[in-house]
N, C-alpha and C. Protein backbone atom coordinates (compact mmCIF):
# COMPACT_ATOMS: atom_id res chain seq x y z
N UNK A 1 78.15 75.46 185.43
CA UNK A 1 76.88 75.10 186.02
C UNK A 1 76.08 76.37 186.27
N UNK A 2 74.83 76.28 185.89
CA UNK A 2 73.91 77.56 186.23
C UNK A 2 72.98 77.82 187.43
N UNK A 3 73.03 78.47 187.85
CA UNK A 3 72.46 78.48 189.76
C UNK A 3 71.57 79.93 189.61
N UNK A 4 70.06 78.91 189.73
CA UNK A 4 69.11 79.89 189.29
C UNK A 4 68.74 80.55 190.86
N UNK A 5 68.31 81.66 190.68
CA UNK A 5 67.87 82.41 192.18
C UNK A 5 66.69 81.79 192.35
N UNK A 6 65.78 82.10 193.22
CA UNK A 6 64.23 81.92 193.78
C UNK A 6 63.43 82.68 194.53
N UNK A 7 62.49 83.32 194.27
CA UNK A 7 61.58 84.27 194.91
C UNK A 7 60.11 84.29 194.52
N UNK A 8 59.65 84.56 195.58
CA UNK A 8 57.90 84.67 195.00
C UNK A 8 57.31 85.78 194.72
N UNK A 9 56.67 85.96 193.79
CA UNK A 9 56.07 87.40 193.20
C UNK A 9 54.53 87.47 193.15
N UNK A 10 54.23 88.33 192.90
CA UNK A 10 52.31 88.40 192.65
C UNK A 10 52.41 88.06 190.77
N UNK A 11 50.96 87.53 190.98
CA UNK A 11 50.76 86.89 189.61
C UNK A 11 49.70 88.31 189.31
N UNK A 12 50.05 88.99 188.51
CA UNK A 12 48.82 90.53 188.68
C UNK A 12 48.09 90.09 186.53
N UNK A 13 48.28 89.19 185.92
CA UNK A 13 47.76 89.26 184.85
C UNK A 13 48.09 87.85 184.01
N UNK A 14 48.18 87.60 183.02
CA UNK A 14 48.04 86.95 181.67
C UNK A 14 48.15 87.68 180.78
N UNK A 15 48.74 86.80 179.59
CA UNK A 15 48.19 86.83 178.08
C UNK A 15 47.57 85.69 177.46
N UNK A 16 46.75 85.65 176.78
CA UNK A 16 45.94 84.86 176.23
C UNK A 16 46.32 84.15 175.67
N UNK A 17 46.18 82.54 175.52
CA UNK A 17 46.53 82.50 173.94
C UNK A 17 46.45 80.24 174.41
N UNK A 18 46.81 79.60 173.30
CA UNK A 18 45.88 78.24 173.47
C UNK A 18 45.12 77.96 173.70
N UNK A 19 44.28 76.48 174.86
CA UNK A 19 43.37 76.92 175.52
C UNK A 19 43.46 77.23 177.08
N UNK A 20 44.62 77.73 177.54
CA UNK A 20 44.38 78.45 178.86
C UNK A 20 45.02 79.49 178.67
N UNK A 21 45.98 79.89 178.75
CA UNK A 21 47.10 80.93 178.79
C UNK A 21 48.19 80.41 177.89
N UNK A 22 49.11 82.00 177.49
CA UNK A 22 50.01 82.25 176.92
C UNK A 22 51.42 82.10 178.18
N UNK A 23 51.27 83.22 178.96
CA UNK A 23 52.22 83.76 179.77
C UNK A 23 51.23 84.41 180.84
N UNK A 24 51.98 84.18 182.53
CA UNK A 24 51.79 84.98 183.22
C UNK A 24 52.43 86.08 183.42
N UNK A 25 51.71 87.04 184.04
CA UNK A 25 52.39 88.33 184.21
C UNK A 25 52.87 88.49 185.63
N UNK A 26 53.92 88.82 186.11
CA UNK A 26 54.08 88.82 187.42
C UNK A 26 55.19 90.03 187.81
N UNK A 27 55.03 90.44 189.46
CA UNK A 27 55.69 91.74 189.51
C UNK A 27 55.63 91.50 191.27
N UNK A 28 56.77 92.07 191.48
CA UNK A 28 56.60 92.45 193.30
C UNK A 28 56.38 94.11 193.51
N UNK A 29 56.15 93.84 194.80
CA UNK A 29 55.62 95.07 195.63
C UNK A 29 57.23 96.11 196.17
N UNK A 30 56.54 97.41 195.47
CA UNK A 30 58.22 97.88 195.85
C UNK A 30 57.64 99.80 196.72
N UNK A 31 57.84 99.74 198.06
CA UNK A 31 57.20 101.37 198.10
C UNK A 31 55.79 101.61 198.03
N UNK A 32 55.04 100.27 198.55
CA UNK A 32 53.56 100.38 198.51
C UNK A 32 53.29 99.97 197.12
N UNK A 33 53.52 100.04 195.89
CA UNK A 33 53.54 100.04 194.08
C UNK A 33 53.37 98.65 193.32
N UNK A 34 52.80 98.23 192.99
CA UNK A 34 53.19 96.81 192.55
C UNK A 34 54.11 97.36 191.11
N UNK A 35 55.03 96.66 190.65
CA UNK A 35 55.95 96.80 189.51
C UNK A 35 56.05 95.26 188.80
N UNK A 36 56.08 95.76 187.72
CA UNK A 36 56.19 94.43 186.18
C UNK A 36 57.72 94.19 186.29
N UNK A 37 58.06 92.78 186.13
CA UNK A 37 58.92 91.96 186.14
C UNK A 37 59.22 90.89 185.28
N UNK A 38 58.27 90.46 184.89
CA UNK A 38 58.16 89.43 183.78
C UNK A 38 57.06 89.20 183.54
N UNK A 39 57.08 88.31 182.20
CA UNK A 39 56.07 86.95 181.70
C UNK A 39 56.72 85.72 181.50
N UNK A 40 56.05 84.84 182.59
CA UNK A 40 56.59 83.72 182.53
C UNK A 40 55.77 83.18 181.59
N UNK A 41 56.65 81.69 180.83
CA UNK A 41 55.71 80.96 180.08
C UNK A 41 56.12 79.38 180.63
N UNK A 42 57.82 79.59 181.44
CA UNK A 42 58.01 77.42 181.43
C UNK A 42 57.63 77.44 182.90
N UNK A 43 57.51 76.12 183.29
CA UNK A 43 57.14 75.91 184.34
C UNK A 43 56.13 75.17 184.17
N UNK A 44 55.17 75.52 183.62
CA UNK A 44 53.46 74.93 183.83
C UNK A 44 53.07 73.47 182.61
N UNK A 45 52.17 72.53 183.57
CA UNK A 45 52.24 71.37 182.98
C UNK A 45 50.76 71.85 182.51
N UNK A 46 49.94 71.02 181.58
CA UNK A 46 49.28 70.87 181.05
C UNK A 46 48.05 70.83 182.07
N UNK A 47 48.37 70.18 182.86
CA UNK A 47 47.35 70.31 184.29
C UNK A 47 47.36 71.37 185.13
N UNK A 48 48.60 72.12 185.23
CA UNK A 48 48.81 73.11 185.96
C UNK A 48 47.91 74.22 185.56
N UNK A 49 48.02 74.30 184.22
CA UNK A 49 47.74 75.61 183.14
C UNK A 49 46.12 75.74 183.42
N UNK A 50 45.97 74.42 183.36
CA UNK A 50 43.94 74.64 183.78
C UNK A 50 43.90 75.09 185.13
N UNK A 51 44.30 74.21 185.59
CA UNK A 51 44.10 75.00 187.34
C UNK A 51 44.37 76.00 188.21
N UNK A 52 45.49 76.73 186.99
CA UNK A 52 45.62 77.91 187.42
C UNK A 52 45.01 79.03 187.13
N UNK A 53 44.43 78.82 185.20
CA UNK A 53 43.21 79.48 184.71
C UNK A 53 42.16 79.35 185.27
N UNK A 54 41.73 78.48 186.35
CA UNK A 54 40.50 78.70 186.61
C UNK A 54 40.53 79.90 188.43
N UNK A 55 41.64 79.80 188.77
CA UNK A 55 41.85 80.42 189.54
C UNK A 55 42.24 81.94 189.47
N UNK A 56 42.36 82.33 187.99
CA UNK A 56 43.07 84.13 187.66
C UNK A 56 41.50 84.56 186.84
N UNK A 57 40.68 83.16 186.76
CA UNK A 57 39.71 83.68 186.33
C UNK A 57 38.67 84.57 186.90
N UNK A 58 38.67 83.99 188.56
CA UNK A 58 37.85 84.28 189.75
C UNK A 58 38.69 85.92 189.58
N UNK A 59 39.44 85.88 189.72
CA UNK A 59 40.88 87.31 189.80
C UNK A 59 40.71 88.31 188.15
N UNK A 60 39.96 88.42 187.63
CA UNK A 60 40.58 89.26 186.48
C UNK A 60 39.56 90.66 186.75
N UNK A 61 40.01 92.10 186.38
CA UNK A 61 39.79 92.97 186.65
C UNK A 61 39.92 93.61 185.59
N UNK A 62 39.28 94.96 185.24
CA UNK A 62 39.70 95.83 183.80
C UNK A 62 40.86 96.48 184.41
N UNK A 63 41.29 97.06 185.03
CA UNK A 63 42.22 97.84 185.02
C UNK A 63 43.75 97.35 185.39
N UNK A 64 44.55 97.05 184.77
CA UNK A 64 46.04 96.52 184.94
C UNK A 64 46.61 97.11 186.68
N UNK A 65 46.95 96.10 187.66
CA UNK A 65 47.80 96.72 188.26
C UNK A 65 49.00 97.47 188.66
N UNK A 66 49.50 97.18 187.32
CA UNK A 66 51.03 97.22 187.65
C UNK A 66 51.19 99.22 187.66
N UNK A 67 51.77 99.56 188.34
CA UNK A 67 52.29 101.04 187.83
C UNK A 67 53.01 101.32 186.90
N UNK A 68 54.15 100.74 186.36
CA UNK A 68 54.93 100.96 185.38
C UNK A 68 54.79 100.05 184.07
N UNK A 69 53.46 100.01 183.88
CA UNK A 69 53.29 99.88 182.56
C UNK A 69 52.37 100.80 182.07
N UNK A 70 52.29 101.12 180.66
CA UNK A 70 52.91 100.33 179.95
C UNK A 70 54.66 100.72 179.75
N UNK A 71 55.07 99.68 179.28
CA UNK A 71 56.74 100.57 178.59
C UNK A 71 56.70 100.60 177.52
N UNK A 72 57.57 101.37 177.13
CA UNK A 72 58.00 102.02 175.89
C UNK A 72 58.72 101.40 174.76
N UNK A 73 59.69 100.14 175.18
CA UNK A 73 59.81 99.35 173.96
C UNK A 73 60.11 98.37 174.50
N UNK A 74 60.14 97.49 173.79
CA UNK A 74 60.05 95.48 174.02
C UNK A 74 61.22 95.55 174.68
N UNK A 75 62.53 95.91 174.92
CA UNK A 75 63.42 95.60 175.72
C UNK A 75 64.34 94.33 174.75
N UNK A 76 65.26 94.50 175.43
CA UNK A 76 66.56 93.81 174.89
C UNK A 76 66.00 92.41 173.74
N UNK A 77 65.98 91.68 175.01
CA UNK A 77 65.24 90.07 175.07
C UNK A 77 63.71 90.20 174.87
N UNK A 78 63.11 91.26 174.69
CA UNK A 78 61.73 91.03 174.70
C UNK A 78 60.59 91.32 175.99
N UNK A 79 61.40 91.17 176.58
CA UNK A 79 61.18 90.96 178.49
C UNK A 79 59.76 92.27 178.48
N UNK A 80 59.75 93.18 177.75
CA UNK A 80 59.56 94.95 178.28
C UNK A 80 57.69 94.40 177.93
N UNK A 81 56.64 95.17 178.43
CA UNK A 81 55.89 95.11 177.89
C UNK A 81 55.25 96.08 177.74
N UNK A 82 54.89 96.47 176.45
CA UNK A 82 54.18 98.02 175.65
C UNK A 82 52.89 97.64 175.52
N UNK A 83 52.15 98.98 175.14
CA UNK A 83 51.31 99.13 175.11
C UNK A 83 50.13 98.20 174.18
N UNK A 84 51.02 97.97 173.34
CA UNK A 84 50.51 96.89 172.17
C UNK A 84 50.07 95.54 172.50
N UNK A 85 51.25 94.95 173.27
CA UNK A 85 51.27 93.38 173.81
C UNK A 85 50.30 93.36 175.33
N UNK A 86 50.15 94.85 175.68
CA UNK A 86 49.34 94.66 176.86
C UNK A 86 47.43 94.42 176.69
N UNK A 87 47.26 94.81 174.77
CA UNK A 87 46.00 94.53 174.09
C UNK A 87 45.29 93.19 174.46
N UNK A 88 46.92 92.39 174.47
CA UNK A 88 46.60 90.81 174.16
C UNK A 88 46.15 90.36 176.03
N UNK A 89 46.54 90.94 176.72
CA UNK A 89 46.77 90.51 178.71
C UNK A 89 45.19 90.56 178.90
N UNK A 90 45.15 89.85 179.97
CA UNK A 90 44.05 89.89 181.04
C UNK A 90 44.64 90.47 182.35
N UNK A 91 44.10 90.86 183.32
CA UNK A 91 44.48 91.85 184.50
C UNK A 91 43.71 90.99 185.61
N UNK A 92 43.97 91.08 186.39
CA UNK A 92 43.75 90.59 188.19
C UNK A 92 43.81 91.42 189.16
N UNK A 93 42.80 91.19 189.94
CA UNK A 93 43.47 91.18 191.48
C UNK A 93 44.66 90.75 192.43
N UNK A 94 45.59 91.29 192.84
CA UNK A 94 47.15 91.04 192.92
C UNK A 94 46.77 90.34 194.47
N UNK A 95 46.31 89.16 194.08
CA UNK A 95 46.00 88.02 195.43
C UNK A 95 46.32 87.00 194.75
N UNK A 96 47.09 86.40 194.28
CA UNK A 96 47.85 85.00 193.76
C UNK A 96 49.58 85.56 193.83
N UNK A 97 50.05 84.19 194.42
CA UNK A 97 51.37 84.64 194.65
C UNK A 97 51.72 82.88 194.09
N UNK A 98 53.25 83.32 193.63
CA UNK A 98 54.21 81.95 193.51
C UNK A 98 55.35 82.26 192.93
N UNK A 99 56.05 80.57 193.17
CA UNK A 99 57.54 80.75 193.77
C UNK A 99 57.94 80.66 191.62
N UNK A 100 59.26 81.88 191.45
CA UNK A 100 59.64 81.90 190.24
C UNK A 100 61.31 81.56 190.59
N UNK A 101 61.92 80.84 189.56
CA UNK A 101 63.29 80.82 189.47
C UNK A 101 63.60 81.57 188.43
N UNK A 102 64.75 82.41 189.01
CA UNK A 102 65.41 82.84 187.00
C UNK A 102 66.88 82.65 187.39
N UNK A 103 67.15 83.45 186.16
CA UNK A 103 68.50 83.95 185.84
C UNK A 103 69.49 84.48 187.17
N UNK A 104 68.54 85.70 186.74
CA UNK A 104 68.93 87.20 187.08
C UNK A 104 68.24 88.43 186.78
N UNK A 105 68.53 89.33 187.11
CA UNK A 105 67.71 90.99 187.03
C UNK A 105 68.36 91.50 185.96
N UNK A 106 67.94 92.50 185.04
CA UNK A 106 68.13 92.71 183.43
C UNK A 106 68.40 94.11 184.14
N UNK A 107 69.02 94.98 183.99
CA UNK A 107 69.12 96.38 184.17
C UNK A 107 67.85 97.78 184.04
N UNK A 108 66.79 96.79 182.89
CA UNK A 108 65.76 97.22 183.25
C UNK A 108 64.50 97.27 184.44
N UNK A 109 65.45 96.17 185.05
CA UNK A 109 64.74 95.55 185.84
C UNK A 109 63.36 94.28 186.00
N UNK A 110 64.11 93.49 185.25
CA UNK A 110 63.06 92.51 184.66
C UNK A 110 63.97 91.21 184.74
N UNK A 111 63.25 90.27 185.08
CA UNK A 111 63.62 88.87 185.46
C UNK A 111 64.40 88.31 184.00
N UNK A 112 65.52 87.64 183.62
CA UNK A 112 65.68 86.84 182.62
C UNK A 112 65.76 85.47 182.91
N UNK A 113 65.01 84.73 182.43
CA UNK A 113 65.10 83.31 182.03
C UNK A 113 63.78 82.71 183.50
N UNK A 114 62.99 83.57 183.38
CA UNK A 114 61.66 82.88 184.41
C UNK A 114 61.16 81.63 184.12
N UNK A 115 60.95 81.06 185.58
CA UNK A 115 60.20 79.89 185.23
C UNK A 115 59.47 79.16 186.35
N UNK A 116 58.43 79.17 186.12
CA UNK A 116 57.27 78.95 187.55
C UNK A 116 57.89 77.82 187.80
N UNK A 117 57.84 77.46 189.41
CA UNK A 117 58.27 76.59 190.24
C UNK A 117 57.30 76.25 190.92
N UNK A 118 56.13 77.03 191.61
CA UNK A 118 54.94 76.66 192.21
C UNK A 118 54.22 77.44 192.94
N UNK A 119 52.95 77.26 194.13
CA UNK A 119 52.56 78.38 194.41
C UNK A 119 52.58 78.06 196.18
């Protein structure tokens, strides 16, 4: 049986892609710093996805919050995000928060197996 953890993170971005979003970007606060953690993509219903785009829309900013991006390569699973895949993101104001389930923490320090639960 698999026994997912639960915690809430800041939603600090997107990637683009259908007609609302691809993936959110999300990261907690560590030392004053906000830090990258994942892109979630399950979780969100078809209704969700609008209503949450219209809410990161009010929120998008040019400059990425996170401090530790970009990284340097895609990471194991993919998880990592470089400079390339950060072309495709939209950026926010780190004022949206919600609850994520995963896995576990990757050694890089990145969520495996995310999946929005709510806000």
């Amino acid at each position: 049986m698999r026994v997912n953890r639960s915690q809430e993170f800041i939603i600090g971005g997107y990637s683009i892609g259908g007609s609302t979003f691809d993936a959110v970007i999300v990261g907690h606060v560590a030392d004053g710093k906000l830090l990258y953690v994942a892109r979630t993509r399950s979780g969100f219903t078809p209704a969700l996805r609008a209503e949450l785009l219209r809410k990161m829309k009010r929120l998008e900013v040019e400059a990425c919050p996170f401090c530790n991006l970009p990284e340097k390569r895609p990471g194991r699973w993919g998880e990592g995000l470089t400079a390339d895949k950060m072309k495709e993101c939209r950026w926010l104001r780190p004022e949206l928060a919600g609850q994520f389930e995963f896995l576990e923490w990757t050694e890089d320090g990145h969520l495996r197996h995310s999946r929005f639960v709510g806000m």
